[in-house]
C-alpha atoms as a PDB file:
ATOM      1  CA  UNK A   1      48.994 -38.751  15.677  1.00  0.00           C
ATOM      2  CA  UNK A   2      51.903 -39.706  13.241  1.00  0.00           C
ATOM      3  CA  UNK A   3      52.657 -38.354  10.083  1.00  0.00           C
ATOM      4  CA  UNK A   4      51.104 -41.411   8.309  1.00  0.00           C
ATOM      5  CA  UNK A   5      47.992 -40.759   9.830  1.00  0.00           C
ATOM      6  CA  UNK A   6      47.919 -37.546   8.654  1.00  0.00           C
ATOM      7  CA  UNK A   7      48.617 -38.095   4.965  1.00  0.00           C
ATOM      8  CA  UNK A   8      45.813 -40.971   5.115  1.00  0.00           C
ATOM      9  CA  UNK A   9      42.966 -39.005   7.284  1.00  0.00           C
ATOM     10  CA  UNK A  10      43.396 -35.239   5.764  1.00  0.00           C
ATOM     11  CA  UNK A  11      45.817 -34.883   2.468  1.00  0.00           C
ATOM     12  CA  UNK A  12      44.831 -37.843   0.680  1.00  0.00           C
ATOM     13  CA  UNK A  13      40.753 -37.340   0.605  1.00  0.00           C
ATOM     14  CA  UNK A  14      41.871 -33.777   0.049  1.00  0.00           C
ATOM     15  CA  UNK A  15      43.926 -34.575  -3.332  1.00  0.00           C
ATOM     16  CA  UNK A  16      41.112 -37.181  -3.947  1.00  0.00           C
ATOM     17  CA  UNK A  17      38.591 -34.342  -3.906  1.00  0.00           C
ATOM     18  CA  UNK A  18      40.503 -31.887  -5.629  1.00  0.00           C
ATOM     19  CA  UNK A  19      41.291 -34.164  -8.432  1.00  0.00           C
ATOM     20  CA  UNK A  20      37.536 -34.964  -8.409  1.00  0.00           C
ATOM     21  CA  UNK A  21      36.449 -31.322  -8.888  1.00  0.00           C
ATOM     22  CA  UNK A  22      39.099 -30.690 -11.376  1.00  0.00           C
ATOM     23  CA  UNK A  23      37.751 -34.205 -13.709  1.00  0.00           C
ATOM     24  CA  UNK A  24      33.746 -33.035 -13.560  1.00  0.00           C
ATOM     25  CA  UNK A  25      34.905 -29.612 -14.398  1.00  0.00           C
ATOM     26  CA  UNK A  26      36.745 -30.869 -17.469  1.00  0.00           C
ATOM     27  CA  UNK A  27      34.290 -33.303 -18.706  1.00  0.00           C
ATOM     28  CA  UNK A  28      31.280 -30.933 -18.575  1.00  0.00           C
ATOM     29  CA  UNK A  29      33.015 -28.595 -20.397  1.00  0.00           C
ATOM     30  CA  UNK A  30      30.225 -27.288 -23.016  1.00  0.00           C
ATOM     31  CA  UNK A  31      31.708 -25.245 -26.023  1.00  0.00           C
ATOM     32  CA  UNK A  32      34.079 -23.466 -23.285  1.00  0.00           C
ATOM     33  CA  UNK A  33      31.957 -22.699 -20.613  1.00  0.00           C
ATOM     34  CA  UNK A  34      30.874 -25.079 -18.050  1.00  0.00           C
ATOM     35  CA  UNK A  35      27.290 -26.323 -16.979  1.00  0.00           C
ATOM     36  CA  UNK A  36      27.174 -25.216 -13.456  1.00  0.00           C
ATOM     37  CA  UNK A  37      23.939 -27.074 -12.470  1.00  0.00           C
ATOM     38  CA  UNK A  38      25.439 -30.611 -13.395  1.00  0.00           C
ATOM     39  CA  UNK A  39      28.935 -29.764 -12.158  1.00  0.00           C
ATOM     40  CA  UNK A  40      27.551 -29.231  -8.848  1.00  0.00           C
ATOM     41  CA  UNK A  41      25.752 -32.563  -9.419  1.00  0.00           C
ATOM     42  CA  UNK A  42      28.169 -34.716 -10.452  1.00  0.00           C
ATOM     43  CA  UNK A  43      30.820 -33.356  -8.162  1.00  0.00           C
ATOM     44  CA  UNK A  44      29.000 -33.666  -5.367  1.00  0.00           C
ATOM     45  CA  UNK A  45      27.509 -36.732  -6.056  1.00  0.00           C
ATOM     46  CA  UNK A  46      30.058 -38.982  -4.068  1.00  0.00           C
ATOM     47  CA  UNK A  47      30.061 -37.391  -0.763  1.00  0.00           C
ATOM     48  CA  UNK A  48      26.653 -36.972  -1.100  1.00  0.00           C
ATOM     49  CA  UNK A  49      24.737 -40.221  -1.412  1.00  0.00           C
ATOM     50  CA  UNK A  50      26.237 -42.387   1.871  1.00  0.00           C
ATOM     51  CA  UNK A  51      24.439 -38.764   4.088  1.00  0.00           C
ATOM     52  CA  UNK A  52      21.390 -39.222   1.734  1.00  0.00           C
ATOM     53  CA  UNK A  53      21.239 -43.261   2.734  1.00  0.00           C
ATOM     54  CA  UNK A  54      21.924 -42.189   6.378  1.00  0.00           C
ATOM     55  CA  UNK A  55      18.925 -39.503   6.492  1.00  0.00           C
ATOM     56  CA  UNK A  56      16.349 -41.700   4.655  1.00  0.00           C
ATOM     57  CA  UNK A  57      17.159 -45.209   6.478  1.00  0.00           C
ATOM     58  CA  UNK A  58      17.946 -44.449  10.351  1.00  0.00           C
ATOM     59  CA  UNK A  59      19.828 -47.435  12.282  1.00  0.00           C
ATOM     60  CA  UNK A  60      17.287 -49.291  14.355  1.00  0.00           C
ATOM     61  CA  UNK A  61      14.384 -47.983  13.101  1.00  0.00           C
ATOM     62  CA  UNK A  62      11.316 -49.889  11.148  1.00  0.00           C
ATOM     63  CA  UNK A  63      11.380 -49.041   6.892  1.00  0.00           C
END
């Protein structure tokens, strides 16, 4: 494993996620104090749906 294929498989979705976090965080910023409930929703809400798609539609199974 190079160094190139380090920065691409671990420290870049790292920073992405980070920077993620950090922009929900900031934008659902209510009078000071932050909305947990949609923090956790919003932030999570990329990484969650492609599992959600995988769990409700198996490969090679009927719909």
């Amino acid at each position: 494993m190079t160094i190139e294929d380090v920065i691409k498989k671990s420290i870049l979705p790292l920073a992405f996620m980070v920077f993620w976090f950090w922009m929900t965080k900031t934008i659902m910023k209510v009078s000071g104090k932050t909305d947990l409930f949609w923090w956790i929703f919003l932030s999570g809400l990329p990484f969650g749906i492609h599992k959600m798609r995988l769990i409700l539609i198996p490969r090679g199974m009927d719909t």
